[in-house]
C-alpha atoms as a PDB file:
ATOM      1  CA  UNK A   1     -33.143  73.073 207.038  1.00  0.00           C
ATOM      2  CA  UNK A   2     -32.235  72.192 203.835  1.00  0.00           C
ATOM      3  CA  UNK A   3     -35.008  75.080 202.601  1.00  0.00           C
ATOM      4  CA  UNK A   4     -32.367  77.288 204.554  1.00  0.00           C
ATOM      5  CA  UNK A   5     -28.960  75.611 202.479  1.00  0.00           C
ATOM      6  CA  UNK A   6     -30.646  76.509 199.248  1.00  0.00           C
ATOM      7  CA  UNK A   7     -31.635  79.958 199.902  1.00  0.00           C
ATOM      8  CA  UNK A   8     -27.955  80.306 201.154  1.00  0.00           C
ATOM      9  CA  UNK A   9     -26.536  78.368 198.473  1.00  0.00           C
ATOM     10  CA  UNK A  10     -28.725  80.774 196.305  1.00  0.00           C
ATOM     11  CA  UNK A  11     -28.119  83.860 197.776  1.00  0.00           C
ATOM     12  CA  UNK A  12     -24.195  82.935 197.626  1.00  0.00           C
ATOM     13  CA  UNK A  13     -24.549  82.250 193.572  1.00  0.00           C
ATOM     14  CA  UNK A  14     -26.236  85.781 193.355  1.00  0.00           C
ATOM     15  CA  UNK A  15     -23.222  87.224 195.052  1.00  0.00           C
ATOM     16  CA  UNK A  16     -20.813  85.639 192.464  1.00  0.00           C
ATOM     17  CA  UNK A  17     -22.854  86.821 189.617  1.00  0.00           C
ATOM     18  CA  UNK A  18     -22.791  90.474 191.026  1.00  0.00           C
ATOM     19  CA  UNK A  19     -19.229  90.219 191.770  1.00  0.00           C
ATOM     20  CA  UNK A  20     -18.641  89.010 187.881  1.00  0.00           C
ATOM     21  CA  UNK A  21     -21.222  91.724 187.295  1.00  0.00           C
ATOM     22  CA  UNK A  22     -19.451  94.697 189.387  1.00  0.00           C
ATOM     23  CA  UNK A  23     -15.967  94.056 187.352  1.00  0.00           C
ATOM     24  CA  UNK A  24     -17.500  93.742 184.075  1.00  0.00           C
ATOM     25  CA  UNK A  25     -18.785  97.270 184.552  1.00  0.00           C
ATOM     26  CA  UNK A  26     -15.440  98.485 186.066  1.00  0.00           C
ATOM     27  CA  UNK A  27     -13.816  96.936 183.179  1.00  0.00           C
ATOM     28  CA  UNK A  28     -16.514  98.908 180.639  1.00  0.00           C
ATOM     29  CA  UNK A  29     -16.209 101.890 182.723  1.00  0.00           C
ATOM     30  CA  UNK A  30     -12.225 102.127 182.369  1.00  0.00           C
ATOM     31  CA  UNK A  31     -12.364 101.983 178.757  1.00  0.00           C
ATOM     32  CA  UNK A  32     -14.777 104.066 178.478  1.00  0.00           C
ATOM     33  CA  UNK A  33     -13.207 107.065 180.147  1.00  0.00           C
ATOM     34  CA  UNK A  34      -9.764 105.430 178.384  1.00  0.00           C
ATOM     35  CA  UNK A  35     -11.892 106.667 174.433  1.00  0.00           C
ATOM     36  CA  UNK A  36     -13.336 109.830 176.402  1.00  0.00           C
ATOM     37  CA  UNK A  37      -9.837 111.225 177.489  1.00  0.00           C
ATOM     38  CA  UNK A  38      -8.566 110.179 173.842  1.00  0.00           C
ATOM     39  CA  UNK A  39     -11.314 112.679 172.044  1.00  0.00           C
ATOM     40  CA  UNK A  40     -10.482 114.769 174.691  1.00  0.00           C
ATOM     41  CA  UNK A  41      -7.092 115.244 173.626  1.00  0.00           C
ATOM     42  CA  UNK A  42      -8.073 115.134 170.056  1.00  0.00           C
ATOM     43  CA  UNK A  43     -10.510 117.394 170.659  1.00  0.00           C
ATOM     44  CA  UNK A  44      -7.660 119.892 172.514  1.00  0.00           C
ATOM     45  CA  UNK A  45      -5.604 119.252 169.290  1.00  0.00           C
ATOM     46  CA  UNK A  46      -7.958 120.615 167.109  1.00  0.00           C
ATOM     47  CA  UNK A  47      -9.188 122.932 168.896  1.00  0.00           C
ATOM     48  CA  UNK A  48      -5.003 124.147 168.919  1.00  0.00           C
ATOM     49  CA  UNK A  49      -4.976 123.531 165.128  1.00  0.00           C
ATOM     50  CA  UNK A  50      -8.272 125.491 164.533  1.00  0.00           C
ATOM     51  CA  UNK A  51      -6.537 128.567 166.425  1.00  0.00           C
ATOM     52  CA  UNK A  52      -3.498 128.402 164.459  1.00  0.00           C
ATOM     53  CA  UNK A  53      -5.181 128.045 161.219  1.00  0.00           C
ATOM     54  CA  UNK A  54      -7.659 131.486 161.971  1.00  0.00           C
ATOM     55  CA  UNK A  55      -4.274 133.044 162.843  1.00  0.00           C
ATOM     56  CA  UNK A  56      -2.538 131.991 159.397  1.00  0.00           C
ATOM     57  CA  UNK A  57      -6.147 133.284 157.615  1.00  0.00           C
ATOM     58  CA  UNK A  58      -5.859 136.629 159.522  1.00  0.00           C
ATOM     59  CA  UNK A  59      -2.212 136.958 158.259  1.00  0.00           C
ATOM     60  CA  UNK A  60      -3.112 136.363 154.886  1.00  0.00           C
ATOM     61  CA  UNK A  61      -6.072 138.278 154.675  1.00  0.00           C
ATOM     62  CA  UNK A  62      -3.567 141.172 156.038  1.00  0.00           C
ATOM     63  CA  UNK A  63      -1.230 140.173 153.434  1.00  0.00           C
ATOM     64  CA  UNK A  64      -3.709 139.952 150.302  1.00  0.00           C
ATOM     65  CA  UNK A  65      -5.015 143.681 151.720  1.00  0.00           C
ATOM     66  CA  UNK A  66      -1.274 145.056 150.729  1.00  0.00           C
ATOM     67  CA  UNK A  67      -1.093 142.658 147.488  1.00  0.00           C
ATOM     68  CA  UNK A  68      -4.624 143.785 146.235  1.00  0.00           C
ATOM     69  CA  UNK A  69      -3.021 146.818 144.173  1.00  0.00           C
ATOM     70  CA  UNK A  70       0.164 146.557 141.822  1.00  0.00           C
ATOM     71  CA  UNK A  71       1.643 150.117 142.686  1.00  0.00           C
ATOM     72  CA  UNK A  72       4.053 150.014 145.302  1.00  0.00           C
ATOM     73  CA  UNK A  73       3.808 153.237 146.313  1.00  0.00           C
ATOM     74  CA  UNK A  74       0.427 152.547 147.342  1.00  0.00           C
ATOM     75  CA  UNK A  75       1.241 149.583 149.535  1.00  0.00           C
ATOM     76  CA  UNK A  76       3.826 151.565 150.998  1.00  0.00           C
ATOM     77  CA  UNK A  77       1.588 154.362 152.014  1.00  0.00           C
ATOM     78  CA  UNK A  78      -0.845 151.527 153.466  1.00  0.00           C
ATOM     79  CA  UNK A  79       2.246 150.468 155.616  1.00  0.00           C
ATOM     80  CA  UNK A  80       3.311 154.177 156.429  1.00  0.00           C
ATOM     81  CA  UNK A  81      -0.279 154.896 157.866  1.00  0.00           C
ATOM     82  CA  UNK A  82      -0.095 151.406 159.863  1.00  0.00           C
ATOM     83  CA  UNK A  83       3.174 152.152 161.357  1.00  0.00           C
ATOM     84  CA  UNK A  84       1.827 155.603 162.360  1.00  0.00           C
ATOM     85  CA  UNK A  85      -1.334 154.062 163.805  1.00  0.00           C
ATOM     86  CA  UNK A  86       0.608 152.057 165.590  1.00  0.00           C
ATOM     87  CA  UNK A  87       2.888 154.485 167.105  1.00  0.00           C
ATOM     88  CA  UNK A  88      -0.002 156.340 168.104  1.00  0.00           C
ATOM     89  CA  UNK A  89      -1.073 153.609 170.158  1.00  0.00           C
ATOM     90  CA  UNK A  90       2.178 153.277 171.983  1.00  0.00           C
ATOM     91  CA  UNK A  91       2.189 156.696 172.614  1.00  0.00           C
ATOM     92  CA  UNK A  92      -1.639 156.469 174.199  1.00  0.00           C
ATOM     93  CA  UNK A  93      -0.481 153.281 176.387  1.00  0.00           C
ATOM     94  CA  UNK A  94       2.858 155.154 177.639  1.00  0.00           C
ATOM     95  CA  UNK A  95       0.645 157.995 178.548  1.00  0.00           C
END
């Protein structure tokens, strides 16, 4: 019998220990997905600034295209041609 109280007595020790065990590793797991869904949202965040900073570069690379020559009459033709391309388009889509 008292073979039988220490295996129990044992057994029931093990059972804390994977209790302590079990919340330890829910405790670990919850901060781990706490750091994952904050470079998640950084990640988001860049990902937003990386978007809006290709979309300022695009702007000034269409800006520097106008400011590469000094004679205004040349920028103005640049935008003239634009503005026809453009309607050209518009009248495609409406057709």
């Amino acid at each position: 019998m008292s073979k039988s109280i220490e295996n129990l007595i044992l057994l029931q020790s093990n059972i804390e220990k994977l209790k302590l065990l079990i919340i330890e590793l829910k405790n670990e797991n919850l901060n781990i997905n706490n750091v994952l869904n904050s470079k998640d949202q950084l990640l988001l965040k860049q990902t937003n600034d990386l978007k809006q900073w290709k979309e300022k570069y695009q702007s000034l690379k269409m800006a520097n295209t106008f400011l590469v020559s000094n004679d205004k009459s040349l920028t103005k033709l640049k935008i003239n041609n634009m503005i026809k391309d453009l309607d050209r388009c518009i009248m495609n889509l409406s057709s």
